[in-house]
Protein backbone atom coordinates (compact mmCIF):
# COMPACT_ATOMS: atom_id res chain seq x y z
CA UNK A 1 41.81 -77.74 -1.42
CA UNK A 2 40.59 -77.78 1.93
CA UNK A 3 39.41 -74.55 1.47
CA UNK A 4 37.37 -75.22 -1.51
CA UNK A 5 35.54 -77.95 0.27
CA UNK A 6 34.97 -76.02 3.26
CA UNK A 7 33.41 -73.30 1.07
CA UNK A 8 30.50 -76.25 -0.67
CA UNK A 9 29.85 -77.33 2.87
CA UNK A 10 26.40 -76.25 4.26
CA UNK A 11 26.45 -73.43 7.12
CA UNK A 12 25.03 -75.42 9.33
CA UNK A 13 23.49 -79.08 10.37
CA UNK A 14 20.03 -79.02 10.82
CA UNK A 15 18.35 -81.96 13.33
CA UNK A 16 14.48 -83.14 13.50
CA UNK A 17 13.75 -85.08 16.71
CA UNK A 18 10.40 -86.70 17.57
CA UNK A 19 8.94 -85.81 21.47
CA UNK A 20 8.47 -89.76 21.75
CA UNK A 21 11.13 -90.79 19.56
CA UNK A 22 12.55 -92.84 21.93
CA UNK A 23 9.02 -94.58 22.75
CA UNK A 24 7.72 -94.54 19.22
CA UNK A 25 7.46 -98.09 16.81
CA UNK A 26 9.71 -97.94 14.04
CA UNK A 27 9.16 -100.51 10.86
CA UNK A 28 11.76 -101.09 8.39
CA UNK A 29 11.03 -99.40 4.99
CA UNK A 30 13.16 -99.72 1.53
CA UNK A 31 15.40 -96.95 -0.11
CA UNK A 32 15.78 -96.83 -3.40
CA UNK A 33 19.21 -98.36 -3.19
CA UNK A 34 18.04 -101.38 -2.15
CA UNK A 35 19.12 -100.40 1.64
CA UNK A 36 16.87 -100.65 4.58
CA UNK A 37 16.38 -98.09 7.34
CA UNK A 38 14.04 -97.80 10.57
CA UNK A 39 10.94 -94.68 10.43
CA UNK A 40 9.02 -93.99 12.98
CA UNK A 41 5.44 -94.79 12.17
CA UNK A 42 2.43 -92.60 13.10
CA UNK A 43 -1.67 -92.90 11.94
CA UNK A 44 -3.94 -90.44 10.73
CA UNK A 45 -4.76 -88.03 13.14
CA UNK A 46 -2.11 -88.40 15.40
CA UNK A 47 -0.39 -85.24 17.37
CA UNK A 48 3.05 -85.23 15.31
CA UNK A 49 5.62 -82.77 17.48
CA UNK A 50 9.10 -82.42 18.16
CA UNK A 51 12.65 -80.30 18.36
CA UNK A 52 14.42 -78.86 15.28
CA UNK A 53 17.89 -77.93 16.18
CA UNK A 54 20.21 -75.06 13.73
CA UNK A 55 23.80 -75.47 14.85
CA UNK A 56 25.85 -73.29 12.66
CA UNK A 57 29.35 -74.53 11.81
CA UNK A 58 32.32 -73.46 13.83
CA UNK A 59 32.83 -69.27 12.93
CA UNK A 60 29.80 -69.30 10.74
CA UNK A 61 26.81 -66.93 11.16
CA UNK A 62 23.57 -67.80 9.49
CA UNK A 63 21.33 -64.74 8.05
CA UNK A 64 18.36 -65.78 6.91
CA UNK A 65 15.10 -64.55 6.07
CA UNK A 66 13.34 -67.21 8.15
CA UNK A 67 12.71 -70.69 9.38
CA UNK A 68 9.86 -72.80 8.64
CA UNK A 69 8.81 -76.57 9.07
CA UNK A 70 6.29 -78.42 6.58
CA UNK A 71 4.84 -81.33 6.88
CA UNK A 72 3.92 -82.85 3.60
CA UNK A 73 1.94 -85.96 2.45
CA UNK A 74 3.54 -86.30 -1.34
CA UNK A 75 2.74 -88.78 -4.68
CA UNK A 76 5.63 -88.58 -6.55
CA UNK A 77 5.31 -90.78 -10.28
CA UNK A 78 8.66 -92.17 -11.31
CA UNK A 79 7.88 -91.42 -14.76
CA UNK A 80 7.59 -87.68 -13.72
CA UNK A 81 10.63 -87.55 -11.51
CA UNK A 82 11.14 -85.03 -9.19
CA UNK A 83 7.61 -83.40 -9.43
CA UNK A 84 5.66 -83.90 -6.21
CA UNK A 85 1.91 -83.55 -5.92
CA UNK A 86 0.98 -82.31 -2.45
CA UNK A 87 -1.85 -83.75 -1.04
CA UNK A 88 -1.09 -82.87 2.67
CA UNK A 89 0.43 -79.62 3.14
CA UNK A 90 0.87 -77.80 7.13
CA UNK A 91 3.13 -75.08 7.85
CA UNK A 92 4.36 -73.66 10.94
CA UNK A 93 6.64 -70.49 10.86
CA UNK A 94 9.41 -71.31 13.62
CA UNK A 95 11.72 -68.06 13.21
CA UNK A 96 11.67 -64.50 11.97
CA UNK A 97 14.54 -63.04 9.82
CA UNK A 98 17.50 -62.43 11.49
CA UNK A 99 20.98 -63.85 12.42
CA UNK A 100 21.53 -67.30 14.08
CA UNK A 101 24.75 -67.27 15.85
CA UNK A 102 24.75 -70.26 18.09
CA UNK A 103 22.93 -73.96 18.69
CA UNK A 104 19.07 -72.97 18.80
CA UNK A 105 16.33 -75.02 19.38
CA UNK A 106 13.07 -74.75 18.11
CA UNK A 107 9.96 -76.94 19.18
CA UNK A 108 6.88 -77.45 16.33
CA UNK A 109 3.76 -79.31 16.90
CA UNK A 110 1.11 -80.28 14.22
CA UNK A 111 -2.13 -81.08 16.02
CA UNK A 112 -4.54 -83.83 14.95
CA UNK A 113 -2.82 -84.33 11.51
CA UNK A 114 -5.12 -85.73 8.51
CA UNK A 115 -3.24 -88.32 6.74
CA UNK A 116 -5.89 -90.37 4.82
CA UNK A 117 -3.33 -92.59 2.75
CA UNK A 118 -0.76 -95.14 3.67
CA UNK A 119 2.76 -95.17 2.59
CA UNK A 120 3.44 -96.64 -0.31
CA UNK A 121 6.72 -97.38 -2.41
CA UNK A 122 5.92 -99.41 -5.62
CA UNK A 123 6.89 -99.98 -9.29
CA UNK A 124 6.08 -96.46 -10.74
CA UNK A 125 4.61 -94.29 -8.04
CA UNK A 126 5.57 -93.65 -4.52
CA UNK A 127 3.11 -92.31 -1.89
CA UNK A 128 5.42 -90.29 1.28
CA UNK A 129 5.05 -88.28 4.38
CA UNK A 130 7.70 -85.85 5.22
CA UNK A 131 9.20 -83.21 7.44
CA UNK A 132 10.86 -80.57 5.84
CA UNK A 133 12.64 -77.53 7.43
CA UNK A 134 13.91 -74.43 5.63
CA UNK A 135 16.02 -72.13 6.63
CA UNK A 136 15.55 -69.46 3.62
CA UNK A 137 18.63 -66.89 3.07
CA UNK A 138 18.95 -64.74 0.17
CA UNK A 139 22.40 -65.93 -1.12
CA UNK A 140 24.21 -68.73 -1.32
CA UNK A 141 20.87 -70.54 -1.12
CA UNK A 142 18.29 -71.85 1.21
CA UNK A 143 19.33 -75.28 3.58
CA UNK A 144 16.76 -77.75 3.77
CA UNK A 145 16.81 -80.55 5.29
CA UNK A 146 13.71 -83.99 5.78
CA UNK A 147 12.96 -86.74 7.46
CA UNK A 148 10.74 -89.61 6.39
CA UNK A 149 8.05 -90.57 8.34
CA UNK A 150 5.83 -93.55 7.39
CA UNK A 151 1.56 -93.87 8.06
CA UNK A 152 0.00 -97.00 8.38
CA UNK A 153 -4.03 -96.93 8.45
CA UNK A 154 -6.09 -99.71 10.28
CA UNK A 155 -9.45 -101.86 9.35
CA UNK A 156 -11.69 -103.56 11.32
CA UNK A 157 -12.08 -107.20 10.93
CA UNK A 158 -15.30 -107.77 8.78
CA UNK A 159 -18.22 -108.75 10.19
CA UNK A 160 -20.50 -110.33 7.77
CA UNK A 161 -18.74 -113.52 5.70
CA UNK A 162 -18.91 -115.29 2.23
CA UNK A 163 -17.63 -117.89 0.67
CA UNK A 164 -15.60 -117.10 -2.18
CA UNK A 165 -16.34 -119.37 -5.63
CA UNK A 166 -14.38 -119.36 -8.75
CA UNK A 167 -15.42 -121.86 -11.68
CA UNK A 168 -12.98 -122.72 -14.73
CA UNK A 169 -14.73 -124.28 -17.00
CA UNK A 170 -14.73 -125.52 -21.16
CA UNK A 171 -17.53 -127.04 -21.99
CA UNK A 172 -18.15 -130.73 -22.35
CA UNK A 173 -14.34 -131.05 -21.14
CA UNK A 174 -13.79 -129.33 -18.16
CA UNK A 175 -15.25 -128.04 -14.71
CA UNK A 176 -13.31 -126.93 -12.05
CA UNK A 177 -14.72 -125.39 -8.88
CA UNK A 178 -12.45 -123.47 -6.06
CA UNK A 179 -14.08 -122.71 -2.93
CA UNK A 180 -11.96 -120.28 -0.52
CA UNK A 181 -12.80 -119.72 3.44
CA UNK A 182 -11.20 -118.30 6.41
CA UNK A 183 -8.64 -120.21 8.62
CA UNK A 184 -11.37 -119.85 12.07
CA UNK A 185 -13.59 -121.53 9.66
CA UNK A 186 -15.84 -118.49 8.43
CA UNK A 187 -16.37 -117.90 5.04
CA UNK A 188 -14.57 -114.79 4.12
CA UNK A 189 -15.95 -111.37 3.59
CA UNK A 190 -17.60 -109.20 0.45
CA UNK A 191 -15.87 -108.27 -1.26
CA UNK A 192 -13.56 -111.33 -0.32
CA UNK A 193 -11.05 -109.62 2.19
CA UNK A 194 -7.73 -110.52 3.85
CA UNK A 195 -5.73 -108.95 6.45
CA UNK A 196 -1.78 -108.80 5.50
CA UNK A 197 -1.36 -111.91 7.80
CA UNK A 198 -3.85 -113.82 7.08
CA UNK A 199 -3.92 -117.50 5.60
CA UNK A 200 -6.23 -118.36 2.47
CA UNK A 201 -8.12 -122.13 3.35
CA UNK A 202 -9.80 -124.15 0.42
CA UNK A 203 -10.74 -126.85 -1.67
CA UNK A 204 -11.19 -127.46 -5.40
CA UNK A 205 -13.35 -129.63 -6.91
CA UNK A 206 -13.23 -131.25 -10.03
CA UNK A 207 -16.25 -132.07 -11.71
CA UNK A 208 -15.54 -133.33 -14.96
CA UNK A 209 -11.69 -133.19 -16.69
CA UNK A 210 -11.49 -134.88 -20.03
CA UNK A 211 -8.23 -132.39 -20.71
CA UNK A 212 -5.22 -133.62 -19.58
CA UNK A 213 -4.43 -131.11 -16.84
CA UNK A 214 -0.20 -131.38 -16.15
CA UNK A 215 -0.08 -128.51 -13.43
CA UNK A 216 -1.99 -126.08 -11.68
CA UNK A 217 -0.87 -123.09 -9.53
CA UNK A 218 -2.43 -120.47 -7.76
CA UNK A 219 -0.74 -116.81 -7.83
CA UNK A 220 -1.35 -113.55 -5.96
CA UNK A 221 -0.92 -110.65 -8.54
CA UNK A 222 -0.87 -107.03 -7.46
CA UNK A 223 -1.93 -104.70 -10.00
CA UNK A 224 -0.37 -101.24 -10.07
CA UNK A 225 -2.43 -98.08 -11.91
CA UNK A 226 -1.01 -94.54 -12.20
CA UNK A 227 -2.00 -91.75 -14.18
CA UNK A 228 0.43 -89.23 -15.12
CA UNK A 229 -1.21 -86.53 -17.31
CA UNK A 230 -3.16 -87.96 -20.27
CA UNK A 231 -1.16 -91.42 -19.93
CA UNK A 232 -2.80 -94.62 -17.69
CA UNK A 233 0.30 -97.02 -16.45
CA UNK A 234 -0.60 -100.76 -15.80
CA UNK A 235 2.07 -103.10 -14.04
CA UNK A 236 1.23 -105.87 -12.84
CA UNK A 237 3.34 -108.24 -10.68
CA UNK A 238 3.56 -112.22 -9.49
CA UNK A 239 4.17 -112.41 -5.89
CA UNK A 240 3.59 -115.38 -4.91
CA UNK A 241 3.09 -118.61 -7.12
CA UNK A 242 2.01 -121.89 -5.42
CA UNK A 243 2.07 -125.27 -6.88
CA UNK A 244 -1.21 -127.03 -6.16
CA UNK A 245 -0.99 -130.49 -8.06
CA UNK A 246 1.51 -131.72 -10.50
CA UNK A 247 -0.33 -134.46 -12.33
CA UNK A 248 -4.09 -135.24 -13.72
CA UNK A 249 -6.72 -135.28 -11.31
CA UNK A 250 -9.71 -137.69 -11.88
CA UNK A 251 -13.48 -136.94 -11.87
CA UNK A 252 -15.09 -136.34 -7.94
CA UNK A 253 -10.82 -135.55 -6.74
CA UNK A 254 -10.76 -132.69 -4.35
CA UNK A 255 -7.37 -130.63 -3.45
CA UNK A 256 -6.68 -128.63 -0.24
CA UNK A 257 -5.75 -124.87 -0.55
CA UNK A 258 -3.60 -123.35 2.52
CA UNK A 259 -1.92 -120.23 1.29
CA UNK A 260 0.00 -118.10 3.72
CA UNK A 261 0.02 -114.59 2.84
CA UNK A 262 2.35 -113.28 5.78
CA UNK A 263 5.47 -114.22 4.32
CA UNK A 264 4.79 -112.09 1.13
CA UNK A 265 5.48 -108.09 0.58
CA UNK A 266 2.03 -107.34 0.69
CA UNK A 267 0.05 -103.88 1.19
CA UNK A 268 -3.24 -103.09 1.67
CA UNK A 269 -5.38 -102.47 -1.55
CA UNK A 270 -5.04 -98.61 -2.60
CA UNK A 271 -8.65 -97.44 -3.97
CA UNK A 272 -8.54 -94.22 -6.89
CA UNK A 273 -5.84 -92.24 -4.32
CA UNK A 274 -5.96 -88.55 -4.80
CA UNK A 275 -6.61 -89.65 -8.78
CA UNK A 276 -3.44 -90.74 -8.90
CA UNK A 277 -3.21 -94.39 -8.33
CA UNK A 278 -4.83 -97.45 -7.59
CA UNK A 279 -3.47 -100.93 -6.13
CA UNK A 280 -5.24 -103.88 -6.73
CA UNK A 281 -4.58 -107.73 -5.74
CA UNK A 282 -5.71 -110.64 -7.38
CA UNK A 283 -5.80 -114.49 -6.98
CA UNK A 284 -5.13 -116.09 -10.20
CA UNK A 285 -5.19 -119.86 -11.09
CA UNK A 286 -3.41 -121.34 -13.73
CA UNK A 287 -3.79 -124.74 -15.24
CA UNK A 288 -1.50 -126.19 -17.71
CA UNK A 289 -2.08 -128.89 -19.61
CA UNK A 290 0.20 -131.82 -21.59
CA UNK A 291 0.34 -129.42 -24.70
CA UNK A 292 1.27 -126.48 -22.71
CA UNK A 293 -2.13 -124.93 -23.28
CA UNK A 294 -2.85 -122.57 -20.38
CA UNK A 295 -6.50 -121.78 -18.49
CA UNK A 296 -6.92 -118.69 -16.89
CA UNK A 297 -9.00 -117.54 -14.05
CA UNK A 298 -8.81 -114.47 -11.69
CA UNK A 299 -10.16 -113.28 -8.54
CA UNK A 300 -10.40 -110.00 -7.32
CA UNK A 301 -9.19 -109.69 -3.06
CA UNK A 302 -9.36 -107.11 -0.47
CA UNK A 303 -5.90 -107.01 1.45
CA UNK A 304 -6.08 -104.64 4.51
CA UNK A 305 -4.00 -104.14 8.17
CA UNK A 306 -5.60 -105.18 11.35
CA UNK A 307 -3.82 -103.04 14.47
CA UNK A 308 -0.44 -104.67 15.46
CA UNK A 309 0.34 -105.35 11.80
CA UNK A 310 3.38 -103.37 11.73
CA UNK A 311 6.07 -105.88 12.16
């Protein structure tokens, strides 16, 4: 039996190591099983280098027909499992065919690397970056082995603010007004932006309520898109819902708004990427009245990461 397993083991272990691995930030990231690990975390254009290390198992000899590293930036649609689309794709050769007999070492740099997109992990598409070595042999198979990296891309705080205004309204029986600014007192940005840790500040107004409102709430949605051949995929998820008033207001009754988005799994807003997917985020209010009518009305919002996000 031993012998059996010892014959479906690989011929060797295969190690990626970072130059500044020790020195590098690492931010927690989900697998699929629900368990969560530490990668490193680079941004685009960054030098990405490092050590590969073959160490063939005790009495083995590796032949192979070469050794390679990629690095790969990869969308990968859950409803097309298993096929990658390679948006980001560097080589470097690191061996020529021949035997590997002992622990070898072999260093790899990729210089100024372009990776446009941010990592992303959502409900049916998953944006990566990747390592992957390959040590190609003619029999028994080639050995591959990754390792994950993750990207996180940076905005500027905006410059030039505006308020945000939302109006729900039926006429003759009902006008609402919501009025969103920053929390340093500026009105927030076109087209109404918010960094990941930010904290939405507000006031609604009502004008005129002959309906008798029971609740209202206020919800950030994130809206997923993917195209996978011919086929558009919406999903669309509550991630937060906050209770603003439980009761009817009167006529000339304003309510404060503080909404802290930091506690939330958010990510910035992903716009058309590669043609593959888009990630949008909305504010959505929802008032209820004593018949369990609902009224609708939605915001679009910017989310992006300001430097020193990454915690």
């Amino acid at each position: 039996m031993n012998f059996l397993i010892e014959a479906f083991k690989p011929a060797c272990s295969i190690s990626i190591k970072f130059s500044d691995g020790k020195t590098r930030k690492r931010v927690p990231i989900k697998r699929e099983n629900g368990q969560t690990l530490l990668a490193p975390l680079f941004r685009n254009q960054e030098n990405i280098a490092g050590k590969i290390t073959i160490e063939p198992h005790q009495g083995k000899r590796i032949e192979h027909n070469g050794v390679k590293v990629e690095l790969l930036g990869q969308i990968e649609m859950y409803l097309d499992r298993g096929n990658f689309y390679d948006f980001t794709s560097l080589v470097r050769e690191l061996d020529v065919p021949g035997d590997i007999y002992e622990r070898t070492t072999y260093p790899f740099e990729f210089s100024m690397v372009e990776m446009p997109y941010e990592t992303y992990n959502g409900v049916n598409v998953r944006l990566r970056y990747v390592l992957k070595v390959t040590v190609s042999r003619n029999y028994g198979g080639s050995i591959i082995e990754y390792l994950n990296f993750l990207v996180h891309n940076y905005s500027p705080p905006p410059s030039i603010n505006t308020s945000i205004k939302m109006e729900v309204g039926i006429e003759d029986c009902l006008h609402i007004e919501f009025e969103y600014n920053k929390s340093n007192g500026e009105w927030e940005s076109k087209p109404h932006r918010y960094h990941l840790k930010d904290v939405i500040i507000g006031k609604i107004y009502y004008f005129l309520v002959k309906i008798k409102i029971k609740t209202m709430d206020i919800e950030i949605r994130r809206r997923e898109s993917t195209v996978t051949g011919a086929t558009n995929h919406v999903e669309t998820e509550t991630l937060a819902k906050f209770e603003l008033m439980d009761g009817a207001p009167v006529r000339g009754e304003s309510i404060p708004v503080r909404l802290f988005l930091s506690p939330y799994e958010l990510t910035p807003t992903h716009r058309n990427i590669n043609n593959k997917f888009s990630v949008k985020y909305y504010l959505n209010l929802v008032l209820v009245d004593e018949e369990g009518l609902r009224y609708f009305k939605q915001q679009q919002i910017t989310i992006y990461r300001l430097p020193l996000q990454d915690t």
